[in-house]
PDB file of N, CA and C in Angstrom:
ATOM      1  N   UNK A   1      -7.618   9.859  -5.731  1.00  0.00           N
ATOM      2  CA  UNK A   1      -7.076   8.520  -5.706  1.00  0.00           C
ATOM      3  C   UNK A   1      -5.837   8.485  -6.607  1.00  0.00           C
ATOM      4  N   UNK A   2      -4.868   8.101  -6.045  1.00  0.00           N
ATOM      5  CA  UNK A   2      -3.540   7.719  -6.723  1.00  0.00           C
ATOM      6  C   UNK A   2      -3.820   6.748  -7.987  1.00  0.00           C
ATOM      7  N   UNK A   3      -2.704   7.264  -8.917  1.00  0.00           N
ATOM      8  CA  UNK A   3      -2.951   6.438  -9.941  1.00  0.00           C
ATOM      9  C   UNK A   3      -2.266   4.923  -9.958  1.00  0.00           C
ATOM     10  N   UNK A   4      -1.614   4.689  -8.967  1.00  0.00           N
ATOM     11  CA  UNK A   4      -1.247   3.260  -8.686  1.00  0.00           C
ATOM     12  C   UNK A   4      -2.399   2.601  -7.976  1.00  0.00           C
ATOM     13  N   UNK A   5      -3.122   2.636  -6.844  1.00  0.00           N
ATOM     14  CA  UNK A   5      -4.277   2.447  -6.783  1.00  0.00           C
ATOM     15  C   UNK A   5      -5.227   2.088  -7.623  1.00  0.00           C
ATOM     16  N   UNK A   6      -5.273   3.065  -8.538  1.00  0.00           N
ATOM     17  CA  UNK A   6      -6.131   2.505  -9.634  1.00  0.00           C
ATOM     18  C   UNK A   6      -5.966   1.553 -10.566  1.00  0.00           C
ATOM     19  N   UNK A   7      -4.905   1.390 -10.887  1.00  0.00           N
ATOM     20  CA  UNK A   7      -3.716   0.138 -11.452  1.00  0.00           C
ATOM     21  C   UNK A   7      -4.076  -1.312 -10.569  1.00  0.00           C
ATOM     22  N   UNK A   8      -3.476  -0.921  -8.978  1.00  0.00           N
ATOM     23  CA  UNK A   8      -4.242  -2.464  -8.193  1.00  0.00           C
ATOM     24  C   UNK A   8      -5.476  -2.625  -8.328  1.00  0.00           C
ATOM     25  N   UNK A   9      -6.467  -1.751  -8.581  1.00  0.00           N
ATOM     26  CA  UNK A   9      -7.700  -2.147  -8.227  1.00  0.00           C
ATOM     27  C   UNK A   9      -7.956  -3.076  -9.598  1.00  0.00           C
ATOM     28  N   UNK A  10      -8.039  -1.895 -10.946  1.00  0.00           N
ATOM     29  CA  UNK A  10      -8.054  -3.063 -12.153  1.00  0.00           C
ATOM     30  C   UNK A  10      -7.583  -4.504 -12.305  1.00  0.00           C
ATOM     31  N   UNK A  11      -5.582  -4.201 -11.777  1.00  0.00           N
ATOM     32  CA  UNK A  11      -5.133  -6.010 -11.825  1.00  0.00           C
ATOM     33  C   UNK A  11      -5.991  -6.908 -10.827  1.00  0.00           C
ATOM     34  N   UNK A  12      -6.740  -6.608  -9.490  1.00  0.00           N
ATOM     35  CA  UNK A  12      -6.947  -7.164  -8.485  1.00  0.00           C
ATOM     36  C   UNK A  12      -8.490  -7.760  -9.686  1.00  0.00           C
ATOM     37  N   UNK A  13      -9.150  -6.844 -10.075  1.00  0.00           N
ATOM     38  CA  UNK A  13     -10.511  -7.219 -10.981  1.00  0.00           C
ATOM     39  C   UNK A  13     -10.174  -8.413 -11.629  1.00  0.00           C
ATOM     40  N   UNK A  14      -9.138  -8.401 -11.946  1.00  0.00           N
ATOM     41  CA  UNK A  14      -8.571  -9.295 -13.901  1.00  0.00           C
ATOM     42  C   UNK A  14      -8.122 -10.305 -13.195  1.00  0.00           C
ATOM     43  N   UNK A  15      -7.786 -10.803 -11.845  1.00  0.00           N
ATOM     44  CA  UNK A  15      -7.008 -11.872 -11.394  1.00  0.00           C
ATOM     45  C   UNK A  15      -8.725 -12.337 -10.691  1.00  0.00           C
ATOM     46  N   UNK A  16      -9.571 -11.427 -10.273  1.00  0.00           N
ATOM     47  CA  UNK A  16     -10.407 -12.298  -9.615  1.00  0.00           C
ATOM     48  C   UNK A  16     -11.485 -12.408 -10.450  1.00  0.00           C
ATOM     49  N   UNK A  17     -11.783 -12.213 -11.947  1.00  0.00           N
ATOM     50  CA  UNK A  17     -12.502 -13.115 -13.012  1.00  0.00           C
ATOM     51  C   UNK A  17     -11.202 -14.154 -13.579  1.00  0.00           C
ATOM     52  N   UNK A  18     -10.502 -14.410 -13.542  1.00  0.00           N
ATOM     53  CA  UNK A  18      -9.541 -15.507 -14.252  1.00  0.00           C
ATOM     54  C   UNK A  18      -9.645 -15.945 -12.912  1.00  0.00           C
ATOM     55  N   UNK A  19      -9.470 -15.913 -11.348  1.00  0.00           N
ATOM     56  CA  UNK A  19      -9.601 -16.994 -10.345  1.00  0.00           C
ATOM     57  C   UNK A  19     -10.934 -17.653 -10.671  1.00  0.00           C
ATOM     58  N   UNK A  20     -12.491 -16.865 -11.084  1.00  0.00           N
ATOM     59  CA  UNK A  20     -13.695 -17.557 -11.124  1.00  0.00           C
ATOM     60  C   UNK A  20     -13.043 -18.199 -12.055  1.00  0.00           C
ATOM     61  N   UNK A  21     -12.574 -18.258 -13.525  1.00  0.00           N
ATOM     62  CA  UNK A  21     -12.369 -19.078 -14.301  1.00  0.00           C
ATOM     63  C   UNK A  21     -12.057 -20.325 -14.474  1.00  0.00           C
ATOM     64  N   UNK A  22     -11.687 -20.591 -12.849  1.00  0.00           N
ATOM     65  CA  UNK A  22     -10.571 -21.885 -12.600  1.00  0.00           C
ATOM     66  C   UNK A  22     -11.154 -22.855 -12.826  1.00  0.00           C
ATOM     67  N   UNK A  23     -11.123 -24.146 -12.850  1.00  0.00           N
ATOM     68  CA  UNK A  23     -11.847 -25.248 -12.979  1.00  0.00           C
ATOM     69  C   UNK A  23     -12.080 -25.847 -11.641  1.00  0.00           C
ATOM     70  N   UNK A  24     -11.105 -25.061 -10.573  1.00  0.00           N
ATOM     71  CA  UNK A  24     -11.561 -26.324  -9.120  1.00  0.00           C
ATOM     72  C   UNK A  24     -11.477 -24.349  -8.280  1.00  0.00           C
ATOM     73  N   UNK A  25     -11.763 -25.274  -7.136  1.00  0.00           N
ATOM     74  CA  UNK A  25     -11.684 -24.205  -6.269  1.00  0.00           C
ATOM     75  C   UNK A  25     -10.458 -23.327  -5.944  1.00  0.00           C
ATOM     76  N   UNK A  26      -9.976 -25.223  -5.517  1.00  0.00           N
ATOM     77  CA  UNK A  26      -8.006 -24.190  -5.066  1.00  0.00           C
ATOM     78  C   UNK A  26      -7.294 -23.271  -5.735  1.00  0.00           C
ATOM     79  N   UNK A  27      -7.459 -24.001  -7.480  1.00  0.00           N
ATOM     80  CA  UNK A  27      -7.193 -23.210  -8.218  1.00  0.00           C
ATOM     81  C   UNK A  27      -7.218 -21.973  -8.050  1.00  0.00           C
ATOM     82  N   UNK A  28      -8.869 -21.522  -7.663  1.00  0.00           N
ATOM     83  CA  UNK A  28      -9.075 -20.373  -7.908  1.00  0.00           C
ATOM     84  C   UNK A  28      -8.640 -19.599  -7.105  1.00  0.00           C
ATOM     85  N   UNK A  29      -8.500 -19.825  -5.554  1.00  0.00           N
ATOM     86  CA  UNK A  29      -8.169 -19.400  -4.892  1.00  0.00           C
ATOM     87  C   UNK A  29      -6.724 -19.534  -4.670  1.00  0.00           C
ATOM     88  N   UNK A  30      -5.637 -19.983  -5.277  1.00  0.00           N
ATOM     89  CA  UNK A  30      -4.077 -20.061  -5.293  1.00  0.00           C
ATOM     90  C   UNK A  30      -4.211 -18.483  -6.510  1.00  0.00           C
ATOM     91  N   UNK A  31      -4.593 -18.893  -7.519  1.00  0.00           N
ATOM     92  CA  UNK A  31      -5.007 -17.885  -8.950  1.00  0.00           C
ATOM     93  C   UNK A  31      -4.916 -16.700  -8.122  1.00  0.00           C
ATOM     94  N   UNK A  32      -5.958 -16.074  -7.419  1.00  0.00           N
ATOM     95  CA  UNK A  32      -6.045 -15.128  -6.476  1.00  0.00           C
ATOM     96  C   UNK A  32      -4.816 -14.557  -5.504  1.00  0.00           C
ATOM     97  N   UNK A  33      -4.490 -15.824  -5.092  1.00  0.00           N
ATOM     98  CA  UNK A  33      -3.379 -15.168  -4.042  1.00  0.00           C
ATOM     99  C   UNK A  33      -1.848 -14.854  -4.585  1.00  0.00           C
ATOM    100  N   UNK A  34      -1.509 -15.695  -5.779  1.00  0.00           N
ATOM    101  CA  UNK A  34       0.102 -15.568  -6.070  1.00  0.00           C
ATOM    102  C   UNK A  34      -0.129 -14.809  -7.121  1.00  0.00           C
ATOM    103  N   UNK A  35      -1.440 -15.200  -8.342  1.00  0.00           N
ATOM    104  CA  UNK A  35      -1.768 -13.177  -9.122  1.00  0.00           C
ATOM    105  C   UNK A  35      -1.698 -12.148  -8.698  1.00  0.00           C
ATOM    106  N   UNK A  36      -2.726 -12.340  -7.819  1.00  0.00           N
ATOM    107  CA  UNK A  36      -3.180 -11.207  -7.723  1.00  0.00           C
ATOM    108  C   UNK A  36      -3.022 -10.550  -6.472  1.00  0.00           C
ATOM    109  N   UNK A  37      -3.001 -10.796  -4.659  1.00  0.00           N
ATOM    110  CA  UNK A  37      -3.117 -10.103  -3.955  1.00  0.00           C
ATOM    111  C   UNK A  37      -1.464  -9.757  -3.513  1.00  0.00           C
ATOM    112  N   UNK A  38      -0.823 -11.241  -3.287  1.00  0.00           N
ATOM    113  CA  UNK A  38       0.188 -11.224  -3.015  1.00  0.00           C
ATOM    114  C   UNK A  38       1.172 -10.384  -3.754  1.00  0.00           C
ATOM    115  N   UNK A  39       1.245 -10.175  -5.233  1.00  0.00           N
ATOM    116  CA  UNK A  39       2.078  -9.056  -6.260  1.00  0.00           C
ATOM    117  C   UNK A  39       1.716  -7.587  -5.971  1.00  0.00           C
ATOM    118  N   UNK A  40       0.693  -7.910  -5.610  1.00  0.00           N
ATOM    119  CA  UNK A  40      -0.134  -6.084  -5.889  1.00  0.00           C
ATOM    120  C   UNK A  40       0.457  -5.578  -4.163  1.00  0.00           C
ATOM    121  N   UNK A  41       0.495  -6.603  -3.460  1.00  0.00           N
ATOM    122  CA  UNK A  41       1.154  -5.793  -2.123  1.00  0.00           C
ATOM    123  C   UNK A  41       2.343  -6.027  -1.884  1.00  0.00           C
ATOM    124  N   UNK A  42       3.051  -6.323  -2.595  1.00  0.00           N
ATOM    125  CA  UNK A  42       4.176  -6.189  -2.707  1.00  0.00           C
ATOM    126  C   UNK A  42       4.708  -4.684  -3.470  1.00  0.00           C
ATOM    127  N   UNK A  43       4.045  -4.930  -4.547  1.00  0.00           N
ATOM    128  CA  UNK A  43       4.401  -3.656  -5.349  1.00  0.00           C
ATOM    129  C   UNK A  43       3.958  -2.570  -4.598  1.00  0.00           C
ATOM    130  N   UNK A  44       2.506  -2.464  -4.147  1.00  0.00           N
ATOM    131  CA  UNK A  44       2.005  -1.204  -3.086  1.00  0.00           C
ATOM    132  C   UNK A  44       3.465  -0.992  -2.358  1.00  0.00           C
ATOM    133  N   UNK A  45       3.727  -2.005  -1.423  1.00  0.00           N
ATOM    134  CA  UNK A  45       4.314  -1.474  -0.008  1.00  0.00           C
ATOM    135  C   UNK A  45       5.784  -0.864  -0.801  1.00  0.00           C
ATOM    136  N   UNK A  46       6.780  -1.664  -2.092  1.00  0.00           N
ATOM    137  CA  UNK A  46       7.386  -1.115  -2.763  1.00  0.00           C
ATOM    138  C   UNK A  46       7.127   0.404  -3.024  1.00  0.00           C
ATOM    139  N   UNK A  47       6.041   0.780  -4.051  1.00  0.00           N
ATOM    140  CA  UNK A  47       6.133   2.128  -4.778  1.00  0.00           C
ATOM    141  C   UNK A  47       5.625   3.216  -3.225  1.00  0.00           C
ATOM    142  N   UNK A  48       4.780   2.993  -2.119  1.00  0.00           N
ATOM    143  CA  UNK A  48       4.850   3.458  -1.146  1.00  0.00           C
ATOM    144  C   UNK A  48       5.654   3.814  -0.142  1.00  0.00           C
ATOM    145  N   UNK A  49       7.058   3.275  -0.495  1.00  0.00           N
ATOM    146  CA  UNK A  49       7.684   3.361   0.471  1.00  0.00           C
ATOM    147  C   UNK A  49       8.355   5.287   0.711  1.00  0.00           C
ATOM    148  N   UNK A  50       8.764   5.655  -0.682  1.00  0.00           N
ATOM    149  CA  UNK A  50       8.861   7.272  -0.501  1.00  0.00           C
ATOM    150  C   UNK A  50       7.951   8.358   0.287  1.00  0.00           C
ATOM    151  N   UNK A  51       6.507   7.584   0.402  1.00  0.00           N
ATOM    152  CA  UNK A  51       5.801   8.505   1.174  1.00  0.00           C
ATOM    153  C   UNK A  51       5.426   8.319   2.679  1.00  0.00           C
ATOM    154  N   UNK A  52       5.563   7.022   3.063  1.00  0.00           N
ATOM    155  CA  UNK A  52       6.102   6.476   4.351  1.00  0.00           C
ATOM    156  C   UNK A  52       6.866   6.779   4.575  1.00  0.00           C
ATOM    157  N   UNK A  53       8.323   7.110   4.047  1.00  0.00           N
ATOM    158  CA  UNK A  53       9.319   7.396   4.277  1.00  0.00           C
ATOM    159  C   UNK A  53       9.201   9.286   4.701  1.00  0.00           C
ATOM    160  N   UNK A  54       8.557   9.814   3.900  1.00  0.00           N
ATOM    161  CA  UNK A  54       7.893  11.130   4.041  1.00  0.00           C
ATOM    162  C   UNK A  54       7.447  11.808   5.547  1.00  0.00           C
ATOM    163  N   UNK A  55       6.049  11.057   5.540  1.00  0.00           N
ATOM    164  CA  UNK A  55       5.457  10.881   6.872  1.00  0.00           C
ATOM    165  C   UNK A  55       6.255  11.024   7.829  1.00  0.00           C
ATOM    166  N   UNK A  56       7.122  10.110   7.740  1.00  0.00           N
ATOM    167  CA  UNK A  56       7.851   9.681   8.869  1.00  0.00           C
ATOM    168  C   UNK A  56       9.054  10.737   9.320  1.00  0.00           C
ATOM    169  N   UNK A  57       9.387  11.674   8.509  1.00  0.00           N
ATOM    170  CA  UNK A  57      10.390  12.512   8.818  1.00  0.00           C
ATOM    171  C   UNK A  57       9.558  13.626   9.282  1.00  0.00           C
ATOM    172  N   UNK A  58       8.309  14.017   8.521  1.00  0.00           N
ATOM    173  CA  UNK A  58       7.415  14.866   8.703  1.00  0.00           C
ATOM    174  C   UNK A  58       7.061  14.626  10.277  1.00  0.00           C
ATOM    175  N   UNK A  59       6.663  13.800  10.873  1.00  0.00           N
ATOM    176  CA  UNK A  59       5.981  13.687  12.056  1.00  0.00           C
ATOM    177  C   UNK A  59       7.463  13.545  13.292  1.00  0.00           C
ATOM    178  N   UNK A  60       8.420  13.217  13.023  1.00  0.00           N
ATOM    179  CA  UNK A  60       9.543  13.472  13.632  1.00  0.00           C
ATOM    180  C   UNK A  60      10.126  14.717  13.671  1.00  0.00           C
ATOM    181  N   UNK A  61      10.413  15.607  12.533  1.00  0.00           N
ATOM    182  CA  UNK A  61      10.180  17.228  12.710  1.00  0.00           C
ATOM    183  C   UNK A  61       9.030  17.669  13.620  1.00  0.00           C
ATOM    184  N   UNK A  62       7.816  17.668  13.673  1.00  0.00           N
ATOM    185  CA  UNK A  62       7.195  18.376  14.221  1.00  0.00           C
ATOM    186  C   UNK A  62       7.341  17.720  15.620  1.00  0.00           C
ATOM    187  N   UNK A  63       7.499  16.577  15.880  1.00  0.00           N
ATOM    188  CA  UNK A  63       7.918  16.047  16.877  1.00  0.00           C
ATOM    189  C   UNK A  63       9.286  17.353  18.086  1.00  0.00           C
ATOM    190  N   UNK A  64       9.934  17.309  16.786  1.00  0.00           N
ATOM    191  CA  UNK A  64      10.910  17.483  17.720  1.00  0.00           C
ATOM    192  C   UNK A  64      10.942  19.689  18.022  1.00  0.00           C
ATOM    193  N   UNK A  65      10.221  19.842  16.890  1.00  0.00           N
ATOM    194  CA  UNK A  65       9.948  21.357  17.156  1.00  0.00           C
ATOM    195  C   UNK A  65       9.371  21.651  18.641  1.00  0.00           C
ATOM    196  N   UNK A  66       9.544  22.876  18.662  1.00  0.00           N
ATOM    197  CA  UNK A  66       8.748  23.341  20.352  1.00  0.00           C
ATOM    198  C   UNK A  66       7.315  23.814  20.287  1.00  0.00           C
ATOM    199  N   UNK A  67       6.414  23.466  20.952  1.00  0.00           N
ATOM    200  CA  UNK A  67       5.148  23.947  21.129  1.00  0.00           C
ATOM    201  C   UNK A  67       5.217  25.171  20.885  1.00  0.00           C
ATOM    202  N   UNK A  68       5.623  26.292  21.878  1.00  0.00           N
ATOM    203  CA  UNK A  68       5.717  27.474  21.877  1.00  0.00           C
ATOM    204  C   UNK A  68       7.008  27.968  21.803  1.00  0.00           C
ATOM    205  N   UNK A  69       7.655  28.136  20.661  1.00  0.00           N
ATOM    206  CA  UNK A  69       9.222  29.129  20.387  1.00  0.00           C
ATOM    207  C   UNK A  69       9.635  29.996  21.131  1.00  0.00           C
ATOM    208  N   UNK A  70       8.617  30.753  22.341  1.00  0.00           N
ATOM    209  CA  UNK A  70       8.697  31.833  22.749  1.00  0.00           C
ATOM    210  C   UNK A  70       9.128  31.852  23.832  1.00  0.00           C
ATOM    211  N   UNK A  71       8.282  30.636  24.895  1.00  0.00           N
ATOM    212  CA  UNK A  71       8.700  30.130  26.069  1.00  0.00           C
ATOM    213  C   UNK A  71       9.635  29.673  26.653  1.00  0.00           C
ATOM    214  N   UNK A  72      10.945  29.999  27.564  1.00  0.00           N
ATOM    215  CA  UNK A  72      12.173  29.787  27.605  1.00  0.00           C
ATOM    216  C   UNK A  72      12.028  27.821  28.341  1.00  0.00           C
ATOM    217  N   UNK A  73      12.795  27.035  27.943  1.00  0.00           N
ATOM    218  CA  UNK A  73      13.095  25.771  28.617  1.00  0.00           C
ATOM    219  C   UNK A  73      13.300  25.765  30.049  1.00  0.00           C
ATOM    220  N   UNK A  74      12.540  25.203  31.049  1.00  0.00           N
ATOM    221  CA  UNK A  74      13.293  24.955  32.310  1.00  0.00           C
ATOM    222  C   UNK A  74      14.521  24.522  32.486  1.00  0.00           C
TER     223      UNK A  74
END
């Protein structure tokens, strides 16, 4: 497990005992969404983007390589 991962999972913990904390519901549940889920996927899809970006060249290379090197093209 990535160590950013482990980072969201803790902040995601700490925003959803301070959402129970709230005094009303909405609270708690606004508490939740602009703390905690909404930042943390932002930042994910942010610090992720180099390895998406990765993937994506990776699977377009092999994409574009030939099955068999050996076999002449029609």
């Amino acid at each position: 497990m990535h160590f950013s991962a482990l980072v969201a999972i803790g902040w995601l913990y700490v925003t959803l005992l301070m959402s129970l904390a709230q005094p009303t519901i909405l609270a708690g549940i606004a508490t939740l969404l602009f703390y905690g889920l909404l930042p943390v996927a932002i930042l994910l899809y942010i610090f992720t983007a180099p390895a998406r970006r990765r993937r994506r060249r990776e699977r377009e290379a092999a994409r574009d390589t030939p099955e068999n090197p050996d076999r002449e093209k029609p």
